[in-house]
N, C-alpha and C. Protein backbone atom coordinates (compact mmCIF):
# COMPACT_ATOMS: atom_id res chain seq x y z
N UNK A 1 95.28 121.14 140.69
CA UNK A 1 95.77 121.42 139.36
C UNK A 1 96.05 122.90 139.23
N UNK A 2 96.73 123.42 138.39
CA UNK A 2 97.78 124.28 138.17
C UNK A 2 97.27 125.18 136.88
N UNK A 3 96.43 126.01 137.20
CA UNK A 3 96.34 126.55 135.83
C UNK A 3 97.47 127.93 135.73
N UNK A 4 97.80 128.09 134.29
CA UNK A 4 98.94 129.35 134.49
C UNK A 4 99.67 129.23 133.10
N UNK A 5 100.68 130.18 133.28
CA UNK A 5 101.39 130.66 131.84
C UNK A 5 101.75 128.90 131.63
N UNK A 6 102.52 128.10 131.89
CA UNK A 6 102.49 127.00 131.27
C UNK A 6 101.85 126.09 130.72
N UNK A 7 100.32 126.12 131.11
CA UNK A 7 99.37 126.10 130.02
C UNK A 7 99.19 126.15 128.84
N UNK A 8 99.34 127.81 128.87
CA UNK A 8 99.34 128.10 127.78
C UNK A 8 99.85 128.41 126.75
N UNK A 9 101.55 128.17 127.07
CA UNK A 9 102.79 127.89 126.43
C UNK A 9 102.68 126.29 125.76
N UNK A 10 102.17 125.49 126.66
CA UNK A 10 102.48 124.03 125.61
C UNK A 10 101.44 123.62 124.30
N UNK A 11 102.70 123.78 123.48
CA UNK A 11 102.51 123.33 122.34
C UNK A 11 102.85 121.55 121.55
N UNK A 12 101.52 121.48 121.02
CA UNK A 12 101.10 120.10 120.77
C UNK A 12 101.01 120.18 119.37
N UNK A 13 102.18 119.09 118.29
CA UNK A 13 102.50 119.04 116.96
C UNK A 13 102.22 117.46 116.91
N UNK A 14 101.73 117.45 115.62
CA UNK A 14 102.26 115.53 115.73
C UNK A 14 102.31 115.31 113.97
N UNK A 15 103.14 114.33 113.42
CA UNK A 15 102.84 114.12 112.05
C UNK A 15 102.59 112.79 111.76
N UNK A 16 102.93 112.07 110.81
CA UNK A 16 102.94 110.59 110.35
C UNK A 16 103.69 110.12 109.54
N UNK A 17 104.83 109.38 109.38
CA UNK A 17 106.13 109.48 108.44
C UNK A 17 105.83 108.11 107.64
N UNK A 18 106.63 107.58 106.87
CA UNK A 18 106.56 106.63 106.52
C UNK A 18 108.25 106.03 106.50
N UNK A 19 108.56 104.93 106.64
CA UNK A 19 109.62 104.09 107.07
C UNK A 19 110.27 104.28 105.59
N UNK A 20 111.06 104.56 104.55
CA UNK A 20 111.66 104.35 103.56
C UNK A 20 112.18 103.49 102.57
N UNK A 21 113.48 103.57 104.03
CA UNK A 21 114.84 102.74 103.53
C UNK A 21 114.47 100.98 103.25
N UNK A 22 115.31 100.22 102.72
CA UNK A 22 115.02 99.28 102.71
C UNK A 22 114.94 98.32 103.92
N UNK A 23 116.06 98.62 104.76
CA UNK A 23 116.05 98.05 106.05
C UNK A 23 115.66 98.42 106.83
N UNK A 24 114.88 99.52 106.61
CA UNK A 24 113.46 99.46 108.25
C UNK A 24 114.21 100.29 109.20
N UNK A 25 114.04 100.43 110.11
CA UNK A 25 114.11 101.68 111.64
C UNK A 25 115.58 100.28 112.12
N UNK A 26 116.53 100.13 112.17
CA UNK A 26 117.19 99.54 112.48
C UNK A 26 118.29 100.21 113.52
N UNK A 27 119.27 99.65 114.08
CA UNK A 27 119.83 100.42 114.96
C UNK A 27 120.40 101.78 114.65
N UNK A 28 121.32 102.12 113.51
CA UNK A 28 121.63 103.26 113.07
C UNK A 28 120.39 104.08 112.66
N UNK A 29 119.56 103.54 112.55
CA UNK A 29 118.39 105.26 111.80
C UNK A 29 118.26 105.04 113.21
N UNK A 30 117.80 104.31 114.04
CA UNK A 30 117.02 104.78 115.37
C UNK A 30 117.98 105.45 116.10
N UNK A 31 119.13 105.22 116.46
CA UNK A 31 120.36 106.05 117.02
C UNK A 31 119.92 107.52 116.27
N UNK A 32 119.84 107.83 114.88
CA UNK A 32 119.62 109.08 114.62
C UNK A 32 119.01 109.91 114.91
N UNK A 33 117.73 109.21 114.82
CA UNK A 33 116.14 109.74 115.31
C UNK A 33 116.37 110.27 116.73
N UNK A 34 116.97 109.38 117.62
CA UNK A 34 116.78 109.38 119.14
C UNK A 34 117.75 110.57 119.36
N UNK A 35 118.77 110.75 118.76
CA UNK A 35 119.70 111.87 118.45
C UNK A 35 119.22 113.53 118.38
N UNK A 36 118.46 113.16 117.66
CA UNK A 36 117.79 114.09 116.95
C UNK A 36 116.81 114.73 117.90
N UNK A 37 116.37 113.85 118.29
CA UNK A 37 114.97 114.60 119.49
C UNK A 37 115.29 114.56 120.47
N UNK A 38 116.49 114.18 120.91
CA UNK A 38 117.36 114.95 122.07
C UNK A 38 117.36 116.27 121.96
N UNK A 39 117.80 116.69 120.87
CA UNK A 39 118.08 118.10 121.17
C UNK A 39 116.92 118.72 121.03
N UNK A 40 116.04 118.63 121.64
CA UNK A 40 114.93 119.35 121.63
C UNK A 40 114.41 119.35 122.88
N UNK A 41 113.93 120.43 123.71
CA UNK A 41 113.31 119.91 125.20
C UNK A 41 111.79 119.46 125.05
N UNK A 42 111.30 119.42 123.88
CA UNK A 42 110.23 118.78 124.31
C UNK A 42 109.86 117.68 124.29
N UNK A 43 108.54 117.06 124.82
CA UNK A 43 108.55 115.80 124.97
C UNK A 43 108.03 115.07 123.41
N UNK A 44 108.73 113.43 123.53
CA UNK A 44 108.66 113.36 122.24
C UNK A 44 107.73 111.75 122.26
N UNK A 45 106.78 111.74 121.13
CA UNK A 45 106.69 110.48 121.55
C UNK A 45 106.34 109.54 119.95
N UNK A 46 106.82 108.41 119.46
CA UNK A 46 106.68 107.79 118.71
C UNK A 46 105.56 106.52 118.61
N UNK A 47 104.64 106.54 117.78
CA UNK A 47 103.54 104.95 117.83
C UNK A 47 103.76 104.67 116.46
N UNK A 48 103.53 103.56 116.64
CA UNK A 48 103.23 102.56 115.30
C UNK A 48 102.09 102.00 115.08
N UNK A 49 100.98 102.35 115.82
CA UNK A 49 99.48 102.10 115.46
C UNK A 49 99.31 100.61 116.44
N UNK A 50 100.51 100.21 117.65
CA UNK A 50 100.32 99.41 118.82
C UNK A 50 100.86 99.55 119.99
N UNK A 51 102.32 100.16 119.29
CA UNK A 51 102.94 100.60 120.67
C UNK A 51 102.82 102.37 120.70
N UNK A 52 103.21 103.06 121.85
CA UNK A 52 103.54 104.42 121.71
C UNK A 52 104.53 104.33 123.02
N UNK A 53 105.63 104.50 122.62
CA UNK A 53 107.38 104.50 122.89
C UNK A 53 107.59 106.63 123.07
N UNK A 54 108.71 106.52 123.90
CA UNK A 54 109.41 107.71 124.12
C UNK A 54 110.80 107.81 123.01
N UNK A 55 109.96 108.68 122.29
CA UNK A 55 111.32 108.98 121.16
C UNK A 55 112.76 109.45 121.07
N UNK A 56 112.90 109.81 122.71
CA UNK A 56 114.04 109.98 123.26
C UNK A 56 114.94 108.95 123.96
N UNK A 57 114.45 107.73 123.71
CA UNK A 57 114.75 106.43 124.18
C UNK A 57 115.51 105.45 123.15
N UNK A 58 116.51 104.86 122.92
CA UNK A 58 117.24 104.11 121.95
C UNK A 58 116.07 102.66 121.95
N UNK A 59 116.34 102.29 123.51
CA UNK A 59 115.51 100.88 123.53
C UNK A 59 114.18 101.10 123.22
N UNK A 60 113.15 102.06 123.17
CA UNK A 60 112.14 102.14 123.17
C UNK A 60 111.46 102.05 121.32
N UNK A 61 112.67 102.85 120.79
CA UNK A 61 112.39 102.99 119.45
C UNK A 61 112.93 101.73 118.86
N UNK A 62 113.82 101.47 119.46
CA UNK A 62 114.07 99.52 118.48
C UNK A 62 113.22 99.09 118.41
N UNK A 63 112.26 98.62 119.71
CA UNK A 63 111.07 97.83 120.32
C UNK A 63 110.25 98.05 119.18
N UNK A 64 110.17 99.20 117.77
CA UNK A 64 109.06 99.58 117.37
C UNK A 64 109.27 98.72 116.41
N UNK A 65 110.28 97.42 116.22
CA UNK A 65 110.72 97.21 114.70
C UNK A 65 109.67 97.74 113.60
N UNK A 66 109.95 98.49 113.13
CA UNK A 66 109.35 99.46 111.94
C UNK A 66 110.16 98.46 110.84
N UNK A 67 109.97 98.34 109.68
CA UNK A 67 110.57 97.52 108.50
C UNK A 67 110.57 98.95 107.47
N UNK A 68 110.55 98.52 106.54
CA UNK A 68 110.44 99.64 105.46
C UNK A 68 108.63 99.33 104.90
N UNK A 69 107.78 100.61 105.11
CA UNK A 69 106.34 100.66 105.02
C UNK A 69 105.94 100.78 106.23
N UNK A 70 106.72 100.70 107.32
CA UNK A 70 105.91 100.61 108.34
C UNK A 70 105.71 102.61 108.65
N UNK A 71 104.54 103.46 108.99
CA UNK A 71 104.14 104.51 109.05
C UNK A 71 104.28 104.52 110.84
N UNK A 72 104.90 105.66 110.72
CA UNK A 72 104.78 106.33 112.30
C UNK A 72 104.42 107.63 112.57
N UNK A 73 103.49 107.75 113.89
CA UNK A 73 103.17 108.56 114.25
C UNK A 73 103.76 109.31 115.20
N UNK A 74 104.73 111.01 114.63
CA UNK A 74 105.80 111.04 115.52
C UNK A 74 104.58 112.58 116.30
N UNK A 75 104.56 112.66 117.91
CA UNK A 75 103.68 113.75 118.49
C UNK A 75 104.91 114.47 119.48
N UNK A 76 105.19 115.89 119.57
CA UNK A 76 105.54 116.45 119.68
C UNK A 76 104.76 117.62 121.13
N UNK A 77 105.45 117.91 122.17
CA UNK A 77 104.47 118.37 123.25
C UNK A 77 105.53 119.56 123.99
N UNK A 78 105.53 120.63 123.76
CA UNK A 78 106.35 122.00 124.27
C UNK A 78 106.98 122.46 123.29
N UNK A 79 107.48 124.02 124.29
CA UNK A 79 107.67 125.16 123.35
C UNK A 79 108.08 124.97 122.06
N UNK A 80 109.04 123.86 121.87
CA UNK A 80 109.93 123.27 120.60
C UNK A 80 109.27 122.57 119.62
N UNK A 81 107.71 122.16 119.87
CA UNK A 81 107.23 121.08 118.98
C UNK A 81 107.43 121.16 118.02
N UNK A 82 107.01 122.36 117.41
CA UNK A 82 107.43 122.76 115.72
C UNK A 82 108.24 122.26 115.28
N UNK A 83 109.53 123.11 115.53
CA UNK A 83 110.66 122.93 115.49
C UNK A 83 111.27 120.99 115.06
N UNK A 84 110.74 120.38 116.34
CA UNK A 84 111.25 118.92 116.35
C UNK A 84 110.53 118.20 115.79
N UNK A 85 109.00 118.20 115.31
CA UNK A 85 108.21 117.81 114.25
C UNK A 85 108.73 118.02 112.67
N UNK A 86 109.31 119.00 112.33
CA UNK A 86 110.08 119.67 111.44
C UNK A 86 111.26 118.97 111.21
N UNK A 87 112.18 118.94 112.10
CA UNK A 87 113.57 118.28 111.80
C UNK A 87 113.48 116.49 111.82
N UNK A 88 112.62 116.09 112.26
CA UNK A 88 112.02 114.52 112.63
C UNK A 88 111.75 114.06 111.45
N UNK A 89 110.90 114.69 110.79
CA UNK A 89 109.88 114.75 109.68
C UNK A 89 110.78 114.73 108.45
N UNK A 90 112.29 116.07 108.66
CA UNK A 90 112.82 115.89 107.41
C UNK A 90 113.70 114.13 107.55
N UNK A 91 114.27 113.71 108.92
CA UNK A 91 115.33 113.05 108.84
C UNK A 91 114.53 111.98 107.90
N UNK A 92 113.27 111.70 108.46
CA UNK A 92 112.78 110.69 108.08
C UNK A 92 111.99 110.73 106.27
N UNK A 93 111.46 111.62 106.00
CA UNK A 93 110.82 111.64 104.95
C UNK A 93 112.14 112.17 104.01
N UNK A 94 112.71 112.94 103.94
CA UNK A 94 113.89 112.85 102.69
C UNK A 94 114.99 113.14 102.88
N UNK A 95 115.83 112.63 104.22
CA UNK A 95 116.90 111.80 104.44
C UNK A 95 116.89 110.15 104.30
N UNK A 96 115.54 109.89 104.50
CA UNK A 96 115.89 108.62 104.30
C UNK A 96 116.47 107.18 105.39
N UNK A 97 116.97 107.93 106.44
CA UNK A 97 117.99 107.44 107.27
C UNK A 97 119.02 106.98 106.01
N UNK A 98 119.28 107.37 105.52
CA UNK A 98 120.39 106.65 104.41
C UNK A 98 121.88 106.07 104.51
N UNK A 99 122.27 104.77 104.94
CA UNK A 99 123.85 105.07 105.38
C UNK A 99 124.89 104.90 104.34
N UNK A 100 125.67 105.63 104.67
CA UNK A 100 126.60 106.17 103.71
C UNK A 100 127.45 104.81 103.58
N UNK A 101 127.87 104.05 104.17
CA UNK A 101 128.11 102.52 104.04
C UNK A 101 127.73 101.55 102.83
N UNK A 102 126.62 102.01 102.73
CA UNK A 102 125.35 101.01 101.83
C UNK A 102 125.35 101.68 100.25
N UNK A 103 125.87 102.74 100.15
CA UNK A 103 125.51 103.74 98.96
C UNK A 103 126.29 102.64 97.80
N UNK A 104 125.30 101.68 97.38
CA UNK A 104 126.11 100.80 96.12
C UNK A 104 125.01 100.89 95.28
């Protein structure tokens, strides 16, 4: 094992969101999400209190069917965690995933 500056560079964030919209984590919010924590290099990871999925994964985050109520636990691991805990956190807590389609 490897002790050294990368150590002590990784940074560990995590929050807990709650699902919103009426239709739940469905393909378009999860396309977003997965979007979203792309652009981030750190590692990302999503649970639902059974599974824990790679949040950088389309198939992984469907698998979570989340409905609307369902709470996730999004954890965040390198230099970026902040950062992608932060932008995760807003898409989901007051964006809404909202699609502009549906606005009736």
């Amino acid at each position: 094992m490897q002790a050294g500056q990368d150590s002590l560079e990784k940074v560990v964030c995590e929050t807990t969101v709650e699902i919103k919209n009426k239709n739940g984590l469905h393909m378009r919010p999860a396309m977003q999400l997965v979007d979203l924590a792309n652009q981030f290099d750190c590692d990302i990871t999503v649970n639902n209190s059974e599974n824990v999925v790679d949040g950088k994964s389309i198939m992984q985050i469907v698998m979570l069917a989340a409905s609307c109520g369902t709470k996730l636990k999004i954890k965040a691991e390198g230099t970026d965690a902040k950062k992608a805990i932060s932008a995760m956190q807003e898409l989901v807590e007051n964006k809404h995933f909202i699609d502009p389609d549906s606005a009736d």
